[in-house]
C-alpha atoms as a PDB file:
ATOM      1  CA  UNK A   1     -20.616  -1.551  14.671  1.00  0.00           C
ATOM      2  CA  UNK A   2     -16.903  -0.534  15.989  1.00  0.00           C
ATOM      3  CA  UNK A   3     -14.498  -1.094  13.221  1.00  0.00           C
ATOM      4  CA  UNK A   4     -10.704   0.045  14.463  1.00  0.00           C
ATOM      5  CA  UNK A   5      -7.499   1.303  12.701  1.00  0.00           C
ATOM      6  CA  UNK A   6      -4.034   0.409  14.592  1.00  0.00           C
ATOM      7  CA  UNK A   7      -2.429   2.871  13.096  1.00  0.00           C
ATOM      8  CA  UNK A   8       0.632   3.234  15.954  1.00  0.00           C
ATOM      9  CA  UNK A   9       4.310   3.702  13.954  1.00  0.00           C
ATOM     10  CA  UNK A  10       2.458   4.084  10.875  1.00  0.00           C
ATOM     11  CA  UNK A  11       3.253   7.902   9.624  1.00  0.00           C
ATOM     12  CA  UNK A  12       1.124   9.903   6.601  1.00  0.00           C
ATOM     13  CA  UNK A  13      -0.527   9.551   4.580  1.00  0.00           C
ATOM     14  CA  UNK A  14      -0.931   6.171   5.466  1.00  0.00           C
ATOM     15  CA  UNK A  15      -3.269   5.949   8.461  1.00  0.00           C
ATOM     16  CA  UNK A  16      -5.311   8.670   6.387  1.00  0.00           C
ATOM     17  CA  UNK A  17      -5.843   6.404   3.234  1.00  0.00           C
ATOM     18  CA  UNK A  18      -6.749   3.433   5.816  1.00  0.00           C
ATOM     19  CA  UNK A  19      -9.314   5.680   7.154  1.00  0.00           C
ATOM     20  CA  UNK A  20     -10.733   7.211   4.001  1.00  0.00           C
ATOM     21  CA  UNK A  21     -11.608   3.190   2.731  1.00  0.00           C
ATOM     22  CA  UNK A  22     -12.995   2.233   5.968  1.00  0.00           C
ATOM     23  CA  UNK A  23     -15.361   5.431   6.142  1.00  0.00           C
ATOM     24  CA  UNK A  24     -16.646   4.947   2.632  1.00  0.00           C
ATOM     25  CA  UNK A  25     -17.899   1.106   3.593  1.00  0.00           C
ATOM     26  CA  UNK A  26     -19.578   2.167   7.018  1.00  0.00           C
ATOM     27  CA  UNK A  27     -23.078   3.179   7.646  1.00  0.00           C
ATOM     28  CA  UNK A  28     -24.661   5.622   9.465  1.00  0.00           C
ATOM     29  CA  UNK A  29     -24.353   6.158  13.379  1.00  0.00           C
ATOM     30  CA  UNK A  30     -21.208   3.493  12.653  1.00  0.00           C
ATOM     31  CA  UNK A  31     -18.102   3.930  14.945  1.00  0.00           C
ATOM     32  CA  UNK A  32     -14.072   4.201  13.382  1.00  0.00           C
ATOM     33  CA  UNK A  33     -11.356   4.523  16.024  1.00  0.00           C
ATOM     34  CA  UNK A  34      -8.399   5.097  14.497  1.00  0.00           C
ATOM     35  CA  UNK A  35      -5.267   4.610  16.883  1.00  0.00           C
ATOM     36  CA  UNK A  36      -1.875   6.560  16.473  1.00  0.00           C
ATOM     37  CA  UNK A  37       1.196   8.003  18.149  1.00  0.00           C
ATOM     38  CA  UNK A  38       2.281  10.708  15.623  1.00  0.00           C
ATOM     39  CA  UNK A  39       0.364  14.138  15.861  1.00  0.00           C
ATOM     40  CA  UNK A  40       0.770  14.604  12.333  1.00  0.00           C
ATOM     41  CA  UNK A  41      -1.763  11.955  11.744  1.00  0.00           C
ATOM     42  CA  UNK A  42      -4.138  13.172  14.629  1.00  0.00           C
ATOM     43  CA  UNK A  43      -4.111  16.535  12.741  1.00  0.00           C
ATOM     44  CA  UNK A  44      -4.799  15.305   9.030  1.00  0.00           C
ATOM     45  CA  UNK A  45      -7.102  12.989   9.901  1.00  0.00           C
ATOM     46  CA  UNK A  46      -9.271  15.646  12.010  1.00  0.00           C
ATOM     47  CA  UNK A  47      -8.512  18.463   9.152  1.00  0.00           C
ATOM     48  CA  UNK A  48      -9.885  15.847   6.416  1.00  0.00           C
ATOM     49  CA  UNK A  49     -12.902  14.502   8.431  1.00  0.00           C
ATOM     50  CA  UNK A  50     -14.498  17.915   9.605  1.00  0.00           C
ATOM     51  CA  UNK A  51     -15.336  18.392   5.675  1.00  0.00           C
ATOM     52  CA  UNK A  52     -18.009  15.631   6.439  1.00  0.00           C
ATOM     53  CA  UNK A  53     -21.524  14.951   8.715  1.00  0.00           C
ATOM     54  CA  UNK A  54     -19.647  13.027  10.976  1.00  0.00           C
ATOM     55  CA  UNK A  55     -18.677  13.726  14.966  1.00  0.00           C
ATOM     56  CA  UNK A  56     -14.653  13.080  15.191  1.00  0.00           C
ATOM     57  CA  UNK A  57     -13.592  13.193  18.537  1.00  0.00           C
ATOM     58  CA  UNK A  58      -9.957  12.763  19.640  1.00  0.00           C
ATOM     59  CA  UNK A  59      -8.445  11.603  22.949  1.00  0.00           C
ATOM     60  CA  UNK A  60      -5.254  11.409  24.318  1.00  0.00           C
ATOM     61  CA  UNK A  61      -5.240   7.972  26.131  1.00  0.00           C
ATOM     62  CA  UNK A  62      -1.800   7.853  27.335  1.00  0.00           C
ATOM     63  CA  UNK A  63       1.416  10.734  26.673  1.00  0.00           C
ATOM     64  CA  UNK A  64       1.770  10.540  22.987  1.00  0.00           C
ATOM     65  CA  UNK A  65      -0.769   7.872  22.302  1.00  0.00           C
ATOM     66  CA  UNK A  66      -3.753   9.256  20.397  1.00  0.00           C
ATOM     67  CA  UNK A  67      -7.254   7.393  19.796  1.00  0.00           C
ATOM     68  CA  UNK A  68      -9.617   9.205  17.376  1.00  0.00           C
ATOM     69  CA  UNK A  69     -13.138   8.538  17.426  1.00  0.00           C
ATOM     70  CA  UNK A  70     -15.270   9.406  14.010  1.00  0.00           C
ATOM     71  CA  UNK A  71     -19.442   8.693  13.755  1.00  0.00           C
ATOM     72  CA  UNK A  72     -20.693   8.912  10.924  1.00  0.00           C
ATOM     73  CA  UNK A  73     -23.745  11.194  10.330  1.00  0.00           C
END
């Protein structure tokens, strides 16, 4: 299962908390892609998630448009 966060305009810690409910629901080998345009957010949401057996992977899908993948483990 996919489950998404639109997260674009929305600045921390907000997109963080949205991400830290959704996580604690989802199963294993589940899919969150969390969608932003501030780096601040890319960066927190990386530095909080690495702590964790997950794989977070982040692309950059257009200039200043950031979509970050997490699986969890």
């Amino acid at each position: 299962m996919v489950r998404k966060i639109d997260a674009l305009g929305e600045m921390c810690p907000i997109p963080l908390i949205k991400a830290k409910e959704v996580y604690a629901k989802m199963m294993e080998s589940e899919i969150l892609i969390i969608i932003t345009d501030h780096s601040c957010v890319v960066s927190s949401i990386i530095d909080y998630f690495k702590h964790f057996k997950c794989e977070v992977i982040m692309y950059e899908v257009i200039n200043g448009v950031w979509e970050i993948k997490i699986v969890r483990g």
